[in-house]
PDB file of N, CA and C in Angstrom:
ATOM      1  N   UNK A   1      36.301   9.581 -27.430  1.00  0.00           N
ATOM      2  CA  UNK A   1      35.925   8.196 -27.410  1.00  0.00           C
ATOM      3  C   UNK A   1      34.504   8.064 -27.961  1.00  0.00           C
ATOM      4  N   UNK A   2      34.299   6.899 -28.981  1.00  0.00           N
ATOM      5  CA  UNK A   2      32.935   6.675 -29.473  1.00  0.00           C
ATOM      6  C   UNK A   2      32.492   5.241 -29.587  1.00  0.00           C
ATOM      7  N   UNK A   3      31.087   5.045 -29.467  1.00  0.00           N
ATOM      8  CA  UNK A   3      31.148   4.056 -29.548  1.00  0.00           C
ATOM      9  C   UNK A   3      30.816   3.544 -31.488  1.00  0.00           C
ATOM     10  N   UNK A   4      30.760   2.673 -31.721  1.00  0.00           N
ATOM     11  CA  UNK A   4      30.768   2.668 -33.106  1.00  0.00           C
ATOM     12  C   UNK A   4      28.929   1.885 -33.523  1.00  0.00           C
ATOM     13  N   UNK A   5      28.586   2.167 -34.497  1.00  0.00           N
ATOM     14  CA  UNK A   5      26.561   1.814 -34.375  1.00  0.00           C
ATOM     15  C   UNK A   5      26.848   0.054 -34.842  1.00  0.00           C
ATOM     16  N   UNK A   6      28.036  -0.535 -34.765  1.00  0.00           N
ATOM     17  CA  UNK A   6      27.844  -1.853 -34.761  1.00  0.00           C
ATOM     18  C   UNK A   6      27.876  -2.723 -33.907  1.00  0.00           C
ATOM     19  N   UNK A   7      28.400  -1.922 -32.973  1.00  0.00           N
ATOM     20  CA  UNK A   7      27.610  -2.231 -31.679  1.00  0.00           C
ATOM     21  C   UNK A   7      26.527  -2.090 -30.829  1.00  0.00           C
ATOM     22  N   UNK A   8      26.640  -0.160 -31.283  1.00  0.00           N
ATOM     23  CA  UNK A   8      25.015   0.300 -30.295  1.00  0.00           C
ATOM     24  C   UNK A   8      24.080  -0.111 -30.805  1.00  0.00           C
ATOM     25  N   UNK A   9      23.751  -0.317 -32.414  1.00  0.00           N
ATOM     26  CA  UNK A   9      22.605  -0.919 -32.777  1.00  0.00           C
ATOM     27  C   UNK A   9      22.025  -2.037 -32.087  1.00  0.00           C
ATOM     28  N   UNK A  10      22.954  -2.921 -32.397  1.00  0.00           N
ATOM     29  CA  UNK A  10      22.196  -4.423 -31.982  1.00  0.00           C
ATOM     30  C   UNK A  10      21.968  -4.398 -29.922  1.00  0.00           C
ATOM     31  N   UNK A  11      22.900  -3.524 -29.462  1.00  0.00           N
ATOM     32  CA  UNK A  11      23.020  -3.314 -28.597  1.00  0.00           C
ATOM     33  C   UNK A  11      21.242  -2.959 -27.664  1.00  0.00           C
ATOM     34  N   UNK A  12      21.009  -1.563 -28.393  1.00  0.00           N
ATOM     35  CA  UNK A  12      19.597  -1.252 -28.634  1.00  0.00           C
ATOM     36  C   UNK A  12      18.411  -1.961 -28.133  1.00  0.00           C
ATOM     37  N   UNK A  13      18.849  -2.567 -29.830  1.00  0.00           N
ATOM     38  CA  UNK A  13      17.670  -3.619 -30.378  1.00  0.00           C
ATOM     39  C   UNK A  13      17.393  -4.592 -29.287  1.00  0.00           C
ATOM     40  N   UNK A  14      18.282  -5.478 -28.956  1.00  0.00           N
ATOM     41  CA  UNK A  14      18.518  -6.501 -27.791  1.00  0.00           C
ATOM     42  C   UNK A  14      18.018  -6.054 -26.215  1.00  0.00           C
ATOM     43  N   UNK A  15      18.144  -4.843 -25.999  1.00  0.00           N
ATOM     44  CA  UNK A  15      17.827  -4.238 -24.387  1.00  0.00           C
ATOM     45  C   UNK A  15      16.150  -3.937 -24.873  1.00  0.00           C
ATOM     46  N   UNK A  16      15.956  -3.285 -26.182  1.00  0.00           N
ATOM     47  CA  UNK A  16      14.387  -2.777 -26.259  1.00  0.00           C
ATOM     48  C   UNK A  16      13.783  -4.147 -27.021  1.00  0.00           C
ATOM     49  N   UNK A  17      14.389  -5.158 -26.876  1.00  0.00           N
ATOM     50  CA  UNK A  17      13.740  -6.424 -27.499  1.00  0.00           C
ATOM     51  C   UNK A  17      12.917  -6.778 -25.424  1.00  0.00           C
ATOM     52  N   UNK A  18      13.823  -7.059 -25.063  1.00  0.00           N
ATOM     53  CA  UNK A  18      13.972  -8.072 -23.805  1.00  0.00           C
ATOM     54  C   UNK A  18      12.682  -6.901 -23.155  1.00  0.00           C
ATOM     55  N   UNK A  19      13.039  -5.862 -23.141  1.00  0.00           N
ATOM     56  CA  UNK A  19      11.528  -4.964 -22.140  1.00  0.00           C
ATOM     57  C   UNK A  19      10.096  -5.119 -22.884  1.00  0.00           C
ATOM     58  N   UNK A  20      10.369  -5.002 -24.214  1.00  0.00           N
ATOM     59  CA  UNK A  20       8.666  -5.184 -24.860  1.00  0.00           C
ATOM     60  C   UNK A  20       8.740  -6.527 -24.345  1.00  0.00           C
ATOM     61  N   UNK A  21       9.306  -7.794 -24.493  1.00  0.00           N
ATOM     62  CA  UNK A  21       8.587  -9.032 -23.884  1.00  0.00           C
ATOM     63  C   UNK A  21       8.406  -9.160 -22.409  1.00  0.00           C
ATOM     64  N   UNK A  22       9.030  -8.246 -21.425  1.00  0.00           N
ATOM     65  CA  UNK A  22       8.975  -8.420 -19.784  1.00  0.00           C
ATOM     66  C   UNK A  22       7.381  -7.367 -19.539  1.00  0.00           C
ATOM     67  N   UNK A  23       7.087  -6.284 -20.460  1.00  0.00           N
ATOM     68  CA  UNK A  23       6.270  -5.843 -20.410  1.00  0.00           C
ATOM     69  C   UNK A  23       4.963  -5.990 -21.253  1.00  0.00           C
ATOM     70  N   UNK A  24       5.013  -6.767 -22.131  1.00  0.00           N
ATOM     71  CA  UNK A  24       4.039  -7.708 -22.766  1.00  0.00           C
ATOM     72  C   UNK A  24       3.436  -8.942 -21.598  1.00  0.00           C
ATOM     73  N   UNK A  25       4.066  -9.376 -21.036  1.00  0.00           N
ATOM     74  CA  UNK A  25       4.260 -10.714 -19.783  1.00  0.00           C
ATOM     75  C   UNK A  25       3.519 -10.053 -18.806  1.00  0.00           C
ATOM     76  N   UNK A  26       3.653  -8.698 -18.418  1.00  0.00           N
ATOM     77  CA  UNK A  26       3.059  -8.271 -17.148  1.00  0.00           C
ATOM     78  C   UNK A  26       1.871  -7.732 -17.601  1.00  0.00           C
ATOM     79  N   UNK A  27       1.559  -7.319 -18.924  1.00  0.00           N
ATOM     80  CA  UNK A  27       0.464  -7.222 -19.027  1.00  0.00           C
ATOM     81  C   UNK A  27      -0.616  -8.148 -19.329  1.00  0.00           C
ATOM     82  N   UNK A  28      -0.069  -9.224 -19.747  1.00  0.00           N
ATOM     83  CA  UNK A  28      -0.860 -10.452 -19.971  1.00  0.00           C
ATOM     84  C   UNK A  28      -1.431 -10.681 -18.706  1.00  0.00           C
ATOM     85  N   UNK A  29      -0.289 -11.018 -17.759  1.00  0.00           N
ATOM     86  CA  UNK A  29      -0.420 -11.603 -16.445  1.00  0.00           C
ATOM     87  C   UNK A  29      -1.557 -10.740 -15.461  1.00  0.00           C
ATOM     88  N   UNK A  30      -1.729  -9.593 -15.562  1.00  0.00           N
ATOM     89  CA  UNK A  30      -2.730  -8.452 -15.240  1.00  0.00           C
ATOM     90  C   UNK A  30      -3.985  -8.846 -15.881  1.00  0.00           C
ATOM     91  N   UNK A  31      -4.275  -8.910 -16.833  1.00  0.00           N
ATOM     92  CA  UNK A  31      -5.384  -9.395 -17.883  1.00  0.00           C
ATOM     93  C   UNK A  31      -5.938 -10.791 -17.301  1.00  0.00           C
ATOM     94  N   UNK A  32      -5.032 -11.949 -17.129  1.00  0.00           N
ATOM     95  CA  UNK A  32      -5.650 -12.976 -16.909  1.00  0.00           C
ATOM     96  C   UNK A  32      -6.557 -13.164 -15.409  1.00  0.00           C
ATOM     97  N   UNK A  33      -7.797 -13.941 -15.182  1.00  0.00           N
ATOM     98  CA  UNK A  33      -9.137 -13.915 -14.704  1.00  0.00           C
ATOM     99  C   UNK A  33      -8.029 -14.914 -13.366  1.00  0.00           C
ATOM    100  N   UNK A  34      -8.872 -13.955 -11.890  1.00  0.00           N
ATOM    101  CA  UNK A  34      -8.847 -14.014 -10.535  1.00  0.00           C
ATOM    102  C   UNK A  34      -9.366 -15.211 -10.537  1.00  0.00           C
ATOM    103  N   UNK A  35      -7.868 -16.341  -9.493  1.00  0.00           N
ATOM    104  CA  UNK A  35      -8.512 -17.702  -9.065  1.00  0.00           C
ATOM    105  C   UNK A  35      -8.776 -17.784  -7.750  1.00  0.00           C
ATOM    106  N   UNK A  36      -8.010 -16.527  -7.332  1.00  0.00           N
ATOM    107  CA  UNK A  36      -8.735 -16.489  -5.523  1.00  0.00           C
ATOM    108  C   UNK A  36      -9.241 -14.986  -5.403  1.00  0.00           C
ATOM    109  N   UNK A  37      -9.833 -15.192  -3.857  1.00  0.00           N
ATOM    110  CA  UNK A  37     -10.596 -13.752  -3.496  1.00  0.00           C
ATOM    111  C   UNK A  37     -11.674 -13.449  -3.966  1.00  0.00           C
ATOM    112  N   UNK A  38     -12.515 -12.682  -3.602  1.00  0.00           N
ATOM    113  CA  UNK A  38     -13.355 -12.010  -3.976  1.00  0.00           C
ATOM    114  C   UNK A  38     -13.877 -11.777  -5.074  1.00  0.00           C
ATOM    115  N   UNK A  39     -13.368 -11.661  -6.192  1.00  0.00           N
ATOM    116  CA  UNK A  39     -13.346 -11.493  -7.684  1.00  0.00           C
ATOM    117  C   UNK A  39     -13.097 -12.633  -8.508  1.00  0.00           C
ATOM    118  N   UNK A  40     -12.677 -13.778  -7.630  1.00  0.00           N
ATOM    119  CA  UNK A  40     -12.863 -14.917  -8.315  1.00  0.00           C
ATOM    120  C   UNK A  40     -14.062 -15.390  -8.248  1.00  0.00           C
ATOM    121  N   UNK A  41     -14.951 -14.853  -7.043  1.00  0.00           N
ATOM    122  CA  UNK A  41     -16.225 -15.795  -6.497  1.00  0.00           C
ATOM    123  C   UNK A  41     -17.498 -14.913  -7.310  1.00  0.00           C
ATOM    124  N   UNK A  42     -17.090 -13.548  -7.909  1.00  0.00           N
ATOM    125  CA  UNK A  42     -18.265 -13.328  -8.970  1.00  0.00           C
ATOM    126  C   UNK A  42     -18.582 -13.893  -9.903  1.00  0.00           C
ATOM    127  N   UNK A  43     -20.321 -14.231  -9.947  1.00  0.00           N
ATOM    128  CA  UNK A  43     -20.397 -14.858 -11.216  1.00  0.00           C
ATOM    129  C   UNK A  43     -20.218 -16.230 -11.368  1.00  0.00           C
ATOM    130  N   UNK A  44     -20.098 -16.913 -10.254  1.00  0.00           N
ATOM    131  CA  UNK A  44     -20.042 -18.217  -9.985  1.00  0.00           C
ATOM    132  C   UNK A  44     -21.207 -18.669  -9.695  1.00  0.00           C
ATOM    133  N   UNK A  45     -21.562 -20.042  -9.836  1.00  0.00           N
ATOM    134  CA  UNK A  45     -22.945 -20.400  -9.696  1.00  0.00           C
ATOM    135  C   UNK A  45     -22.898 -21.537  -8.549  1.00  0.00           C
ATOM    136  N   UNK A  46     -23.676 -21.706  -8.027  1.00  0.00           N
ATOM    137  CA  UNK A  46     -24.255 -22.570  -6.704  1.00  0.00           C
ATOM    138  C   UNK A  46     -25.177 -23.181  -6.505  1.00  0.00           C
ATOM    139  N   UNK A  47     -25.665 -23.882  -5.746  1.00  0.00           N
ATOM    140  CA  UNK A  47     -26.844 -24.552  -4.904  1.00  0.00           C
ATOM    141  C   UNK A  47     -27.202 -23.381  -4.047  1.00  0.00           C
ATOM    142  N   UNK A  48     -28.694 -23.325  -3.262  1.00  0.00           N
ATOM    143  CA  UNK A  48     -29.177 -22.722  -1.972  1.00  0.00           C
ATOM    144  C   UNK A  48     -29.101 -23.909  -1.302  1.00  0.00           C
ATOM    145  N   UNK A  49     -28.753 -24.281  -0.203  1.00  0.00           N
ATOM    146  CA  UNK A  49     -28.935 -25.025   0.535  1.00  0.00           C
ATOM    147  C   UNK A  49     -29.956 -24.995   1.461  1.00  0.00           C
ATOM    148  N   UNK A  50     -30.812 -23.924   1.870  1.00  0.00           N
ATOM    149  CA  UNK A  50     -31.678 -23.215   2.602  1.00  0.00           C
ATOM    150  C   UNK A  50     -32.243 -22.550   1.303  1.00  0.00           C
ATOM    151  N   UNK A  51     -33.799 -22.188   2.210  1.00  0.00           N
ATOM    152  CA  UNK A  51     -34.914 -21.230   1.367  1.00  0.00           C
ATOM    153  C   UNK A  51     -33.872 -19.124   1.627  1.00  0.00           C
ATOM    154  N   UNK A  52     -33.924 -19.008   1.009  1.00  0.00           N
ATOM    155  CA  UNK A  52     -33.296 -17.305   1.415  1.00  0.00           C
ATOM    156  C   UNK A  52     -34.519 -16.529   0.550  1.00  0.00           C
ATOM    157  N   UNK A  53     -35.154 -16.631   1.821  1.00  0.00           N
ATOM    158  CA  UNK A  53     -35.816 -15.418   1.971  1.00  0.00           C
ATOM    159  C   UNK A  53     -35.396 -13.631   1.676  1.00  0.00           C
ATOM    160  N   UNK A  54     -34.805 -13.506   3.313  1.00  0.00           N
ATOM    161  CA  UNK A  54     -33.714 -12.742   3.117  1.00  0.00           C
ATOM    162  C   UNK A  54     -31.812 -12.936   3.055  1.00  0.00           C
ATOM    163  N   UNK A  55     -32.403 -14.163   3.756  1.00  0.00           N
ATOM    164  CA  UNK A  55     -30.835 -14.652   4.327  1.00  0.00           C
ATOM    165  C   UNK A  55     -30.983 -16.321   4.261  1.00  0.00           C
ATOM    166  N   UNK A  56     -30.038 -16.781   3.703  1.00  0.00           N
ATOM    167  CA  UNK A  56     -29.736 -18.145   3.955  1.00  0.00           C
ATOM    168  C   UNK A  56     -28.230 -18.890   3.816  1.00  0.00           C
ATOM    169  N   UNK A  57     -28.100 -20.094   3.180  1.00  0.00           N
ATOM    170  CA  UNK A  57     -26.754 -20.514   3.218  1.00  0.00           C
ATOM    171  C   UNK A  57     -26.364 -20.924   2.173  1.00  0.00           C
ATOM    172  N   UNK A  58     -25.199 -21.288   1.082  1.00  0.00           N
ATOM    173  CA  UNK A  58     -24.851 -21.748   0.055  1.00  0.00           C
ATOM    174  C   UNK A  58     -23.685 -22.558   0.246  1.00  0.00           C
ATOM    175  N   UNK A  59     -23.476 -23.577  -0.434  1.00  0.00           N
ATOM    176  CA  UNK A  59     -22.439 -24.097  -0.282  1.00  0.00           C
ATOM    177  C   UNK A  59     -21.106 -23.709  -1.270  1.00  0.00           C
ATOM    178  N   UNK A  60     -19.800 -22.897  -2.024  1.00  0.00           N
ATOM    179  CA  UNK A  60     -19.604 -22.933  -2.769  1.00  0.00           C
ATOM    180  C   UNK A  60     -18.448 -22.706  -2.245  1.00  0.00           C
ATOM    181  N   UNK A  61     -17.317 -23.529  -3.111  1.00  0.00           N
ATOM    182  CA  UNK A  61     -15.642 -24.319  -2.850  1.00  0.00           C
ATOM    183  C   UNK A  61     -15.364 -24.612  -1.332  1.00  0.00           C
ATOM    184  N   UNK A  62     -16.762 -25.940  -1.782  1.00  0.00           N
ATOM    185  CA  UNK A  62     -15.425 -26.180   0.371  1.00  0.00           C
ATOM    186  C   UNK A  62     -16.154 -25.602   1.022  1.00  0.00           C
ATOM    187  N   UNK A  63     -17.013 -24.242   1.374  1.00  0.00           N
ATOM    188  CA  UNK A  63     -17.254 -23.419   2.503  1.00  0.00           C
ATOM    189  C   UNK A  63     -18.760 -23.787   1.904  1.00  0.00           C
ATOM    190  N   UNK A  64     -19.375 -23.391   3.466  1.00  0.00           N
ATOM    191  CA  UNK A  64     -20.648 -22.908   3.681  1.00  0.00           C
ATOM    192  C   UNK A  64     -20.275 -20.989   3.589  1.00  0.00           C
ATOM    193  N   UNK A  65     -21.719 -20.468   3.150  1.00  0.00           N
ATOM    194  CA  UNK A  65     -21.586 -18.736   2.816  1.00  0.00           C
ATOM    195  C   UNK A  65     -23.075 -18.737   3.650  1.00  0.00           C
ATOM    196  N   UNK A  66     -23.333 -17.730   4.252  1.00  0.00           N
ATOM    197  CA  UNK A  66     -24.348 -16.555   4.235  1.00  0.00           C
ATOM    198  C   UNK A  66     -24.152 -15.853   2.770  1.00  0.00           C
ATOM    199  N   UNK A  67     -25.750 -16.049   2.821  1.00  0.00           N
ATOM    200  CA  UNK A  67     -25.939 -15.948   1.241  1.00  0.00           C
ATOM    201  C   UNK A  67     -27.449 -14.821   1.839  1.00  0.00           C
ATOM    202  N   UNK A  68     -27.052 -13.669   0.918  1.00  0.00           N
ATOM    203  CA  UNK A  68     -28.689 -12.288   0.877  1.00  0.00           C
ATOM    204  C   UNK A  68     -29.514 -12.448  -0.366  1.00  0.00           C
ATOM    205  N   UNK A  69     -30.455 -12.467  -0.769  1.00  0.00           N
ATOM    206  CA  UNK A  69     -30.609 -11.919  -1.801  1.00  0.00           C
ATOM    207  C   UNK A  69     -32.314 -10.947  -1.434  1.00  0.00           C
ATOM    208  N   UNK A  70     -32.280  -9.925  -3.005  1.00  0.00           N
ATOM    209  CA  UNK A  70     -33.702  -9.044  -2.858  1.00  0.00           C
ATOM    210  C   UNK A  70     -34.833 -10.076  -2.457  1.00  0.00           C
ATOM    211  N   UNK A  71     -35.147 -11.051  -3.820  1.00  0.00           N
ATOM    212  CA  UNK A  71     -36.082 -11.591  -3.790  1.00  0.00           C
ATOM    213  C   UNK A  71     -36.043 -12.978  -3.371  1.00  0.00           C
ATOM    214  N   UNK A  72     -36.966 -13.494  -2.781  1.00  0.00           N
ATOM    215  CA  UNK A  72     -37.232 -15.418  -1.808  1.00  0.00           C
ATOM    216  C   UNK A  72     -36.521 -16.159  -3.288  1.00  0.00           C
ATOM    217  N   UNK A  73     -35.330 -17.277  -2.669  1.00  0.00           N
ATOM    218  CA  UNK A  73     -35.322 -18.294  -3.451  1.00  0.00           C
ATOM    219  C   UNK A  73     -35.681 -19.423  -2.475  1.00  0.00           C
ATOM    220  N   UNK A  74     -36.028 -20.372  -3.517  1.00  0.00           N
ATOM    221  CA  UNK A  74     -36.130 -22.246  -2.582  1.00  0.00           C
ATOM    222  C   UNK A  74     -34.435 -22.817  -2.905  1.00  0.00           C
ATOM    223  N   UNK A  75     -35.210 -23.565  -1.650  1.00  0.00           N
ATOM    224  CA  UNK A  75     -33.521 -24.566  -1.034  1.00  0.00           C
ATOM    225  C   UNK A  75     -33.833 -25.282  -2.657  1.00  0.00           C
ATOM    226  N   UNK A  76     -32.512 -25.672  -3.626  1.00  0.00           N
ATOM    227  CA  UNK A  76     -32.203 -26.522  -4.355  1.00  0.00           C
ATOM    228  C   UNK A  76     -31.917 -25.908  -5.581  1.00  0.00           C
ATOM    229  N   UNK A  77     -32.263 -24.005  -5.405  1.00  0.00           N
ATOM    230  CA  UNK A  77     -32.581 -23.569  -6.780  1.00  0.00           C
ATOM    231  C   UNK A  77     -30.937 -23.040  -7.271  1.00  0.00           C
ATOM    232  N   UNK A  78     -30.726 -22.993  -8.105  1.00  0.00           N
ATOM    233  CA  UNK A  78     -29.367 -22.493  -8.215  1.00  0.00           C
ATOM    234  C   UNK A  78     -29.400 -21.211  -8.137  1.00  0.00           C
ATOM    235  N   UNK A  79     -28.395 -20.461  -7.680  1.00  0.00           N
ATOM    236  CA  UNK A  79     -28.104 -19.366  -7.647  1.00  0.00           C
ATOM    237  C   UNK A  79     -26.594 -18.710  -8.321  1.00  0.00           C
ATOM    238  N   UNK A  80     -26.376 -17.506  -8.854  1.00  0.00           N
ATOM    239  CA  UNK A  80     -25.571 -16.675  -9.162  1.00  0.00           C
ATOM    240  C   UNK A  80     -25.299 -15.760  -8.013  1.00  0.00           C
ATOM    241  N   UNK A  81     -23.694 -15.718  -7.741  1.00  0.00           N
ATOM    242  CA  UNK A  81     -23.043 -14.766  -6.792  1.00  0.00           C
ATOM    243  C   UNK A  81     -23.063 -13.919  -7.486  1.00  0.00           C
ATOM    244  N   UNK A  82     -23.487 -12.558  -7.362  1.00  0.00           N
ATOM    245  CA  UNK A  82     -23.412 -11.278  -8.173  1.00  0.00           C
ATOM    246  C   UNK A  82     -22.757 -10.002  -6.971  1.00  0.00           C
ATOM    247  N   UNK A  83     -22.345 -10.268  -5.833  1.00  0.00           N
ATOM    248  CA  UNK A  83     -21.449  -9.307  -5.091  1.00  0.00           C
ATOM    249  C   UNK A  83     -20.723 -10.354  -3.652  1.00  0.00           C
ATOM    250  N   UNK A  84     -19.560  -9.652  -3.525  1.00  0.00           N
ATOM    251  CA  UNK A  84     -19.396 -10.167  -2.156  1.00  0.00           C
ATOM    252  C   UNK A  84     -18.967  -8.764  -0.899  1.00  0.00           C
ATOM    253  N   UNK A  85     -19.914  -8.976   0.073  1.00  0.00           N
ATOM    254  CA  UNK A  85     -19.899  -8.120   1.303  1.00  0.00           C
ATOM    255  C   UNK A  85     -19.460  -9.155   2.777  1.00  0.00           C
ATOM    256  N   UNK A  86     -17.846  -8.740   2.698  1.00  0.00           N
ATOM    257  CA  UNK A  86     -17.531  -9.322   4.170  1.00  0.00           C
ATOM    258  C   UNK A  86     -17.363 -10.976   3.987  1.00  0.00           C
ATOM    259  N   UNK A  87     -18.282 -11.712   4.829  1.00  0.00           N
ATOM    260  CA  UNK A  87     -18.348 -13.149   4.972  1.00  0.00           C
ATOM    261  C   UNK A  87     -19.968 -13.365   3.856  1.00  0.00           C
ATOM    262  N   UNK A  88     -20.335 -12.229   4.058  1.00  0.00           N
ATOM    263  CA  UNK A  88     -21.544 -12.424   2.946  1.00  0.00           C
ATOM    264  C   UNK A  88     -21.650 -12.480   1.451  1.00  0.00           C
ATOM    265  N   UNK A  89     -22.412 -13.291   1.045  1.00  0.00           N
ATOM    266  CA  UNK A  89     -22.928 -13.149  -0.621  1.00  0.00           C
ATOM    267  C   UNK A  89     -23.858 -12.701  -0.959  1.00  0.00           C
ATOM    268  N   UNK A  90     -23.927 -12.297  -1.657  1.00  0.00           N
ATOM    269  CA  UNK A  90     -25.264 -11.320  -2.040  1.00  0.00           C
ATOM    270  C   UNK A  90     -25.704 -12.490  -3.632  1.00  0.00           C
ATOM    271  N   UNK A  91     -26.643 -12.938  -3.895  1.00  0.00           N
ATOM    272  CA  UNK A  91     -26.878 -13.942  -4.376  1.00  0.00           C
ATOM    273  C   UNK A  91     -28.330 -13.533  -5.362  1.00  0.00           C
ATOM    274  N   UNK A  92     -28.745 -13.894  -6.801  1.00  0.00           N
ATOM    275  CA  UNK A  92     -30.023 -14.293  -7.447  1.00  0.00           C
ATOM    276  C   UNK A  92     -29.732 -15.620  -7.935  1.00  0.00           C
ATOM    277  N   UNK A  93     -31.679 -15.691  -7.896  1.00  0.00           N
ATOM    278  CA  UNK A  93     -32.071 -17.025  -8.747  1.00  0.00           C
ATOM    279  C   UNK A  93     -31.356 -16.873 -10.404  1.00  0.00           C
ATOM    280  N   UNK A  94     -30.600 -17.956 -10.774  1.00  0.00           N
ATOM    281  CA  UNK A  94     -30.569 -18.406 -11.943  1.00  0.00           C
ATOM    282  C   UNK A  94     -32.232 -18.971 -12.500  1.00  0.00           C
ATOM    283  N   UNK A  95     -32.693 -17.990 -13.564  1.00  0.00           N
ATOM    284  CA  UNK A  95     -34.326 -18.537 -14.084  1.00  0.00           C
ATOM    285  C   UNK A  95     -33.681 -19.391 -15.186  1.00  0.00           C
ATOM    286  N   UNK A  96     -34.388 -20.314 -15.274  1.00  0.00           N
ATOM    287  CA  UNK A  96     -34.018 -21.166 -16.526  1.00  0.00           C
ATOM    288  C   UNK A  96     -35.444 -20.929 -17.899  1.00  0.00           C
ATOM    289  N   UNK A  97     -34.929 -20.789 -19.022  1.00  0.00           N
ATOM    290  CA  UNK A  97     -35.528 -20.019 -19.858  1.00  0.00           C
ATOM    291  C   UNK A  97     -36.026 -21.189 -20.687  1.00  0.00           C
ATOM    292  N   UNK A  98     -37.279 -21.077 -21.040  1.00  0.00           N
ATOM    293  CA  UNK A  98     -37.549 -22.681 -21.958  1.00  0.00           C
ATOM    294  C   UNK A  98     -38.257 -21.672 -23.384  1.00  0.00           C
TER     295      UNK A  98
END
């Protein structure tokens, strides 16, 4: 018994068509940028709502954060999330460059 290549061909073609696009799809879908968690909130920018010294508060989607950073910002200055630890942000001044 055989099968004949006018069938297995297209046969093939059609099964290794359908996986490059299911696996093209999952890799896209892997690639595209985090809208929740942790990795969505890097790199996002904010208000201080408080002076953070060492520690203060930010407001960013909806929530109040404990917000760290190295160096003193003032309440109003914007800030960049550059890590998240726990319920904490670890936070710098955005300098504005003239």
């Amino acid at each position: 018994m055989r099968i004949s290549l006018q069938v297995l061909i297209p046969s093939v073609l059609v099964v290794s068509g359908f996986f490059i696009v299911v696996i093209w799809i999952s890799i896209k879908a892997q690639m595209r940028k985090h809208f929740t968690g942790p990795e969505a909130m890097i790199g996002a920018e904010t208000e201080a709502l408080t002076d953070i010294s060492h520690e203060g508060k930010v407001f960013l989607e909806g929530q109040y954060w404990k917000a760290t950073s190295a160096s003193p910002i003032k309440k109003g200055a914007k800030v960049k999330i550059i890590k998240v630890e726990g319920l904490s942000l670890i936070v710098e001044e955005i300098i504005k460059e003239q």
